[in-house]
PDB file of N, CA and C in Angstrom:
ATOM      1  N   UNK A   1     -12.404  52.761 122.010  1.00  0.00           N
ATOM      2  CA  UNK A   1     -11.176  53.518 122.167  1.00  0.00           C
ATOM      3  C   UNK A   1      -9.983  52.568 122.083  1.00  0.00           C
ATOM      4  N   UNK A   2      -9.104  52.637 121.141  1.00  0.00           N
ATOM      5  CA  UNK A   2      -7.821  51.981 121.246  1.00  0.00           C
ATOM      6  C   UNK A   2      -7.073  52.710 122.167  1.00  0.00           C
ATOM      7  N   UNK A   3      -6.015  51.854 122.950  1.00  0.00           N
ATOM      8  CA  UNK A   3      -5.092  52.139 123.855  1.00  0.00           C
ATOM      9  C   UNK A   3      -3.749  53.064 123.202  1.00  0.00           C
ATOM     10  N   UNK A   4      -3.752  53.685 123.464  1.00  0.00           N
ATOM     11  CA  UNK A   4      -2.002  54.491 123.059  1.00  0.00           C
ATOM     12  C   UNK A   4      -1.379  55.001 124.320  1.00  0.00           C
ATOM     13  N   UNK A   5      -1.185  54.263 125.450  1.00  0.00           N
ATOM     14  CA  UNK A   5      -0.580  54.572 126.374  1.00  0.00           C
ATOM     15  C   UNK A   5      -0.050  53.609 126.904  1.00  0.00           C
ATOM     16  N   UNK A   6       1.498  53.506 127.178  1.00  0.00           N
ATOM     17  CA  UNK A   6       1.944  52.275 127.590  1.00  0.00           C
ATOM     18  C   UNK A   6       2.080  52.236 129.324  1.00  0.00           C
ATOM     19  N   UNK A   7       2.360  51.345 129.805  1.00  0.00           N
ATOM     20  CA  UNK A   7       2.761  50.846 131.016  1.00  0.00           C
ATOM     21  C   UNK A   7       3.765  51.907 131.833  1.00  0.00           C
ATOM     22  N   UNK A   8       4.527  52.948 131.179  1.00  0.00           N
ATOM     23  CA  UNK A   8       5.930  53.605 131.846  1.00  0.00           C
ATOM     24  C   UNK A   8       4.912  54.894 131.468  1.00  0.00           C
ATOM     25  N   UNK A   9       4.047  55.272 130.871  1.00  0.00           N
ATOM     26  CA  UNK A   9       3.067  56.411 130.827  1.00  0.00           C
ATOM     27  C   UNK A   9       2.214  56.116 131.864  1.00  0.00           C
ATOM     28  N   UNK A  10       1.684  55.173 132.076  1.00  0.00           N
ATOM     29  CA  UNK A  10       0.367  54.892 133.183  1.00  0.00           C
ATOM     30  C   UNK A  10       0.838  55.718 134.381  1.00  0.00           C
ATOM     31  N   UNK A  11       2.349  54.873 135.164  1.00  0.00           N
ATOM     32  CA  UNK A  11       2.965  54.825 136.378  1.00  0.00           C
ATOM     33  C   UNK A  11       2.944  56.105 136.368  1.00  0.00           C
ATOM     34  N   UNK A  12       3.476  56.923 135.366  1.00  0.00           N
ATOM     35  CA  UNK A  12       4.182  58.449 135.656  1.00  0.00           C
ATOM     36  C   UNK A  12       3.038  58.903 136.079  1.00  0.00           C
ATOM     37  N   UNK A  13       2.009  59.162 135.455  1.00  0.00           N
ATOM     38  CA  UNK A  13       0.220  59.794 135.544  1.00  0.00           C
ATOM     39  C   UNK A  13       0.206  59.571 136.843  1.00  0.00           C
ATOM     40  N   UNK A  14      -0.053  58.209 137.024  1.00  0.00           N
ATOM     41  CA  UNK A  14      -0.769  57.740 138.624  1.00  0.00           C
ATOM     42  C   UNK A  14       0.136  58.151 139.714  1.00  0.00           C
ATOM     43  N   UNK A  15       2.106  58.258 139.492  1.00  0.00           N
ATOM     44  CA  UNK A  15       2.695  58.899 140.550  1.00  0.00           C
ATOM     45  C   UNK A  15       2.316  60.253 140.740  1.00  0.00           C
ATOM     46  N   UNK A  16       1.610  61.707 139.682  1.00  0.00           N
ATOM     47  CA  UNK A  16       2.218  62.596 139.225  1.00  0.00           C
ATOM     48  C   UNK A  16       0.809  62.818 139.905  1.00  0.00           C
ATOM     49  N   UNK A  17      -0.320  61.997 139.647  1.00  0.00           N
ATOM     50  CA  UNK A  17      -1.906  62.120 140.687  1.00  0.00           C
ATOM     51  C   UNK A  17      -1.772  62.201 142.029  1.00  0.00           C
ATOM     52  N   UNK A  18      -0.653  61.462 142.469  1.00  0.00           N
ATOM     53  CA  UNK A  18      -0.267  60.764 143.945  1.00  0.00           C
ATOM     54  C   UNK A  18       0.010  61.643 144.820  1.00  0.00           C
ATOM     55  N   UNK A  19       1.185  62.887 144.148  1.00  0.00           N
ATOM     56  CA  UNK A  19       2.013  63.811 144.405  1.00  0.00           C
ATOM     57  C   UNK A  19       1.015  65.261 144.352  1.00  0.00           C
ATOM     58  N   UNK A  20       0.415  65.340 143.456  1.00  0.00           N
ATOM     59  CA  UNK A  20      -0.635  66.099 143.145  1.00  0.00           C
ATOM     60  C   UNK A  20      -1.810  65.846 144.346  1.00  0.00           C
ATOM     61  N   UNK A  21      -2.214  65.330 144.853  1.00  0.00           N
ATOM     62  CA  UNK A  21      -3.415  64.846 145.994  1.00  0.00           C
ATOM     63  C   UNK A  21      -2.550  65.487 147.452  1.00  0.00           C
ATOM     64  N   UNK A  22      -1.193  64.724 147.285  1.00  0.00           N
ATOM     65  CA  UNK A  22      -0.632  64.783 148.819  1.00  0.00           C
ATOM     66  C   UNK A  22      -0.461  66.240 148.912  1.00  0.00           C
ATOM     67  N   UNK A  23       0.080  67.096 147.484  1.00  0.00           N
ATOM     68  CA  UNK A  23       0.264  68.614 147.781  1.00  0.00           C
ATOM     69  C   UNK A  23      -0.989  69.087 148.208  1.00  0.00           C
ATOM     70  N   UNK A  24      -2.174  69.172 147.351  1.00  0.00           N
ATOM     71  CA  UNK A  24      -3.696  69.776 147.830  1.00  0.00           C
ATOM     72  C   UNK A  24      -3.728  69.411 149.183  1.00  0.00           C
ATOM     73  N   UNK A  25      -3.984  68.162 149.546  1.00  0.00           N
ATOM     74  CA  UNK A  25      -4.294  68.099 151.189  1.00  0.00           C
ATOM     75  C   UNK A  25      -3.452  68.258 151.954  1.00  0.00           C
ATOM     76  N   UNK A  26      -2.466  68.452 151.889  1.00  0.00           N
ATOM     77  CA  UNK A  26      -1.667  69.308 153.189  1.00  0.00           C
ATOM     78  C   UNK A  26      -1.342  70.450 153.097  1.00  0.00           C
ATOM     79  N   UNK A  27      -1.947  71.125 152.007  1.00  0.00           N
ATOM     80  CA  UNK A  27      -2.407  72.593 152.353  1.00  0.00           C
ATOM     81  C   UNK A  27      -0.645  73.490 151.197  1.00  0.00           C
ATOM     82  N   UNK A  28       0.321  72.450 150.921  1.00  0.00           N
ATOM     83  CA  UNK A  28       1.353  72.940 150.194  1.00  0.00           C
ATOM     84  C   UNK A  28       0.608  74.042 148.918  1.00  0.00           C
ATOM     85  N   UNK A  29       0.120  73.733 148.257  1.00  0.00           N
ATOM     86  CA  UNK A  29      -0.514  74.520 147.232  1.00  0.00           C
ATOM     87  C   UNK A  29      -2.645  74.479 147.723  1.00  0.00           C
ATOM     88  N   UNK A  30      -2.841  75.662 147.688  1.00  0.00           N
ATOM     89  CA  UNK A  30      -4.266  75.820 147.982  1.00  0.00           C
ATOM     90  C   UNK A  30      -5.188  76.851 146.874  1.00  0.00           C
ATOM     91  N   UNK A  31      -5.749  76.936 147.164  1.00  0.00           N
ATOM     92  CA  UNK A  31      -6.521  77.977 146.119  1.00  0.00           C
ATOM     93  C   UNK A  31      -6.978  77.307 144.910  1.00  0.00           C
ATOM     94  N   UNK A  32      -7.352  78.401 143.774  1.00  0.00           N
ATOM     95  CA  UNK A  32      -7.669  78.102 142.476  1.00  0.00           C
ATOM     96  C   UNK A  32      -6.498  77.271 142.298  1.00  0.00           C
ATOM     97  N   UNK A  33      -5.637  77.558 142.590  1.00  0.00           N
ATOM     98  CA  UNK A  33      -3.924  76.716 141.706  1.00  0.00           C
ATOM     99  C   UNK A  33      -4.251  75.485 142.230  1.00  0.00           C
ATOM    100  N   UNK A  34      -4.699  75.153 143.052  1.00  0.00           N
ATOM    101  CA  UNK A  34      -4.879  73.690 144.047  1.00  0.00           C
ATOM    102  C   UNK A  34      -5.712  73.311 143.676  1.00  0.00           C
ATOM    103  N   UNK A  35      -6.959  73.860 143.296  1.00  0.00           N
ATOM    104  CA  UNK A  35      -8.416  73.114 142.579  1.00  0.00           C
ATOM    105  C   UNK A  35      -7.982  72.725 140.827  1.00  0.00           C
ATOM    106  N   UNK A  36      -7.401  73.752 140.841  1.00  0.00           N
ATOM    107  CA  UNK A  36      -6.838  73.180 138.991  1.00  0.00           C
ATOM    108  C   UNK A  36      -5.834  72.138 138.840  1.00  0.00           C
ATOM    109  N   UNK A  37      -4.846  72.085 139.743  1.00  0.00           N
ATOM    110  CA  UNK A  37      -3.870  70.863 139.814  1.00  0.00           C
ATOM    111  C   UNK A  37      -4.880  69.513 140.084  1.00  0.00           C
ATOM    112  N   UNK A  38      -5.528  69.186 141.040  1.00  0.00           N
ATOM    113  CA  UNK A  38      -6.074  68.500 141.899  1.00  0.00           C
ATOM    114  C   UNK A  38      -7.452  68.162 140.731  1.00  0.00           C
ATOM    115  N   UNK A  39      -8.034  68.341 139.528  1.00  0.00           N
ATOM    116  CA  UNK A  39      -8.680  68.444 138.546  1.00  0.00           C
ATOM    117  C   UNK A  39      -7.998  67.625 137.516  1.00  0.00           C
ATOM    118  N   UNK A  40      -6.957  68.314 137.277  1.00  0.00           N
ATOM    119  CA  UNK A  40      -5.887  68.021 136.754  1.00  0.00           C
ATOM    120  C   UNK A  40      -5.136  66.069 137.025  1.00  0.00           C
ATOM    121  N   UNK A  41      -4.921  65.816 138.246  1.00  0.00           N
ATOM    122  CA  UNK A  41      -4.367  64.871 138.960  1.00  0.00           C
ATOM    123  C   UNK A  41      -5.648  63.732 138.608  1.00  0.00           C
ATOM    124  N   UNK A  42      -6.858  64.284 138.761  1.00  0.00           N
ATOM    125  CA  UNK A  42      -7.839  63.623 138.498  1.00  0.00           C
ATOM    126  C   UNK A  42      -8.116  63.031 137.449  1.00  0.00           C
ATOM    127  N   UNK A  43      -7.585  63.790 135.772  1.00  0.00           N
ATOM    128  CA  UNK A  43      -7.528  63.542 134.720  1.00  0.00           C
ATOM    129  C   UNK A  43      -6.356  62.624 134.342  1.00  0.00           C
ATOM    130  N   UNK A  44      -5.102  62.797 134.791  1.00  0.00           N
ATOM    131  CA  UNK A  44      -4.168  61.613 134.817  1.00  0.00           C
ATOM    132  C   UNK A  44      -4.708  60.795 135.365  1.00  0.00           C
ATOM    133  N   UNK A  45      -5.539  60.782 136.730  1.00  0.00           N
ATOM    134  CA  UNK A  45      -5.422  59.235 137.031  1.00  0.00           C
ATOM    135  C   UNK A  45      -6.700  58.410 136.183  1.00  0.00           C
ATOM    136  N   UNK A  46      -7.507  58.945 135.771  1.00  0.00           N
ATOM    137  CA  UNK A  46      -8.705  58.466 134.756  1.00  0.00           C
ATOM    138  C   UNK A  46      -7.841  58.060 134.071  1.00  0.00           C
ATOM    139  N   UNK A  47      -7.320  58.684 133.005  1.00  0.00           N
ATOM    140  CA  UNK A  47      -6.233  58.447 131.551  1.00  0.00           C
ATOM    141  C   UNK A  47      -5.550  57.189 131.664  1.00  0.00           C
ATOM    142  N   UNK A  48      -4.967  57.245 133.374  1.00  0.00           N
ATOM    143  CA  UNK A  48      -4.016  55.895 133.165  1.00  0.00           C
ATOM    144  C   UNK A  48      -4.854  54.386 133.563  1.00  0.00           C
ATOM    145  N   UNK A  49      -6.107  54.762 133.914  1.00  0.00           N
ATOM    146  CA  UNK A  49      -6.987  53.454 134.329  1.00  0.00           C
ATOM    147  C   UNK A  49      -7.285  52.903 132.956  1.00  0.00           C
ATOM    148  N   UNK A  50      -7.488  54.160 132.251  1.00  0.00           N
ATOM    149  CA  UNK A  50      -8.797  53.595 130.813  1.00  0.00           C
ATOM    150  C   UNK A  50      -7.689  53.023 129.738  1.00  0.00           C
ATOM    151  N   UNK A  51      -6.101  53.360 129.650  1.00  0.00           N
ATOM    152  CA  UNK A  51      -5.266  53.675 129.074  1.00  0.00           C
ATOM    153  C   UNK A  51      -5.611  54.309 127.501  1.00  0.00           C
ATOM    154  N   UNK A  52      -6.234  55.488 127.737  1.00  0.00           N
ATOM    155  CA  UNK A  52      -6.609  55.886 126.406  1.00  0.00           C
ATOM    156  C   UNK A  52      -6.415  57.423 126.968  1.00  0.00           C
ATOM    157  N   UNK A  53      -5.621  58.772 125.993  1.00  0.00           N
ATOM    158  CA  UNK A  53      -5.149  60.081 126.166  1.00  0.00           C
ATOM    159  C   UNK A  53      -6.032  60.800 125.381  1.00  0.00           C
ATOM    160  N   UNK A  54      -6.512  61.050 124.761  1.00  0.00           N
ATOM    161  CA  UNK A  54      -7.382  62.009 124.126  1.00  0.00           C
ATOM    162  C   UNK A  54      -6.638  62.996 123.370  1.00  0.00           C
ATOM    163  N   UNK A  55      -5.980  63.667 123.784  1.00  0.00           N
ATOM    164  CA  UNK A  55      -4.317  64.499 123.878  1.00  0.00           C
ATOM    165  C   UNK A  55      -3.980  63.735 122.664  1.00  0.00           C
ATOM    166  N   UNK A  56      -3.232  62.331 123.617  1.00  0.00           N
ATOM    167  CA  UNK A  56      -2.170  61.880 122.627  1.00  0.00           C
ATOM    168  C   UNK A  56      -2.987  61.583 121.193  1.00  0.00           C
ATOM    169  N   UNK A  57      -4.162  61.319 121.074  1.00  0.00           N
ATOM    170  CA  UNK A  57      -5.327  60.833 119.893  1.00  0.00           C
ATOM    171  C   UNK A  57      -5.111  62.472 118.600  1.00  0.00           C
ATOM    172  N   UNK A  58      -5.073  62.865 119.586  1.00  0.00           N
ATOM    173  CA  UNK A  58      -5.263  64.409 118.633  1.00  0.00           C
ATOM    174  C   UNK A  58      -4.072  64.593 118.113  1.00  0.00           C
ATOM    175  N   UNK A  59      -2.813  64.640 118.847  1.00  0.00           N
ATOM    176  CA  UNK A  59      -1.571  64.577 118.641  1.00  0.00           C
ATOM    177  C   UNK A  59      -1.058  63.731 117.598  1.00  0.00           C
ATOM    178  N   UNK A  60      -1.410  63.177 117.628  1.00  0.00           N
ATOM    179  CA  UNK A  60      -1.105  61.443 117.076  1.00  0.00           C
ATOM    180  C   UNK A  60       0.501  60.712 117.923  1.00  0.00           C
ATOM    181  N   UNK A  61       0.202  60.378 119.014  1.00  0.00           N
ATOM    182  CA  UNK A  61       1.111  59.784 119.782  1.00  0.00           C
ATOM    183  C   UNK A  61       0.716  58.762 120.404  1.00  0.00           C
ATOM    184  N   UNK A  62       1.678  57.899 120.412  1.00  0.00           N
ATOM    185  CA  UNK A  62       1.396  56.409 121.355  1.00  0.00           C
ATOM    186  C   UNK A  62       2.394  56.005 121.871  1.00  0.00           C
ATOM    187  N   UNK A  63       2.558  56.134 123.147  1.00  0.00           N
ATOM    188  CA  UNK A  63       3.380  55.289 123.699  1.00  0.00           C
ATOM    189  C   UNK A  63       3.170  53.570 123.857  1.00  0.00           C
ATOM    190  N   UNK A  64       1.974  53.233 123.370  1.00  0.00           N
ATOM    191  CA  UNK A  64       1.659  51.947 123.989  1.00  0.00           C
ATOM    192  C   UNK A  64       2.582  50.966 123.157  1.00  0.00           C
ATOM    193  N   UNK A  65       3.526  49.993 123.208  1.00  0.00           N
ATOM    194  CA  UNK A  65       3.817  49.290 123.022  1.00  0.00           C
ATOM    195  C   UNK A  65       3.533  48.277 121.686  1.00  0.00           C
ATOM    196  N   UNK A  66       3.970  48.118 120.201  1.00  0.00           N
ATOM    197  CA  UNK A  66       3.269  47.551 119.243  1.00  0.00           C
ATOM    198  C   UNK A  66       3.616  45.995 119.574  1.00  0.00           C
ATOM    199  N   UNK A  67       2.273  45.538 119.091  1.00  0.00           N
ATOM    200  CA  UNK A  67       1.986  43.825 119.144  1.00  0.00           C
ATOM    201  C   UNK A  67       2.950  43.600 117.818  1.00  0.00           C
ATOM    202  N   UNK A  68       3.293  42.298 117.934  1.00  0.00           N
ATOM    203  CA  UNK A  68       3.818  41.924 116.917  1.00  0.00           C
ATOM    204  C   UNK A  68       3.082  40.046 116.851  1.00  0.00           C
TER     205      UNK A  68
END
């Protein structure tokens, strides 16, 4: 897998997981909507470990940064 996700994509994911976790467990959003966010939060934070989008692959997008 080549990387197409840069460093200012990672952070957003892993804050947006962060925010996403703290809503599910304190009960702010619950239910199906809370199991799908919280699924969801789970998939950003994978995405920004591996730095590879699947999304962006299909899309054809990269934020990652070109080597020169």
């Amino acid at each position: 897998m080549k990387k197409n996700m840069g460093s200012i994509d990672r952070i957003v994911r892993v804050l947006l997981a962060i925010i996403i976790s703290i809503l599910f467990f304190t009960n702010v959003v619950s239910g199906t909507l809370g199991v799908f966010l919280l699924v969801i939060g789970g998939v950003f934070l994978a995405t920004s470990f591996i730095n590879f989008c699947p999304l962006y692959s299909i899309l054809g997008i990269n934020s990652c940064p070109v080597k020169k």
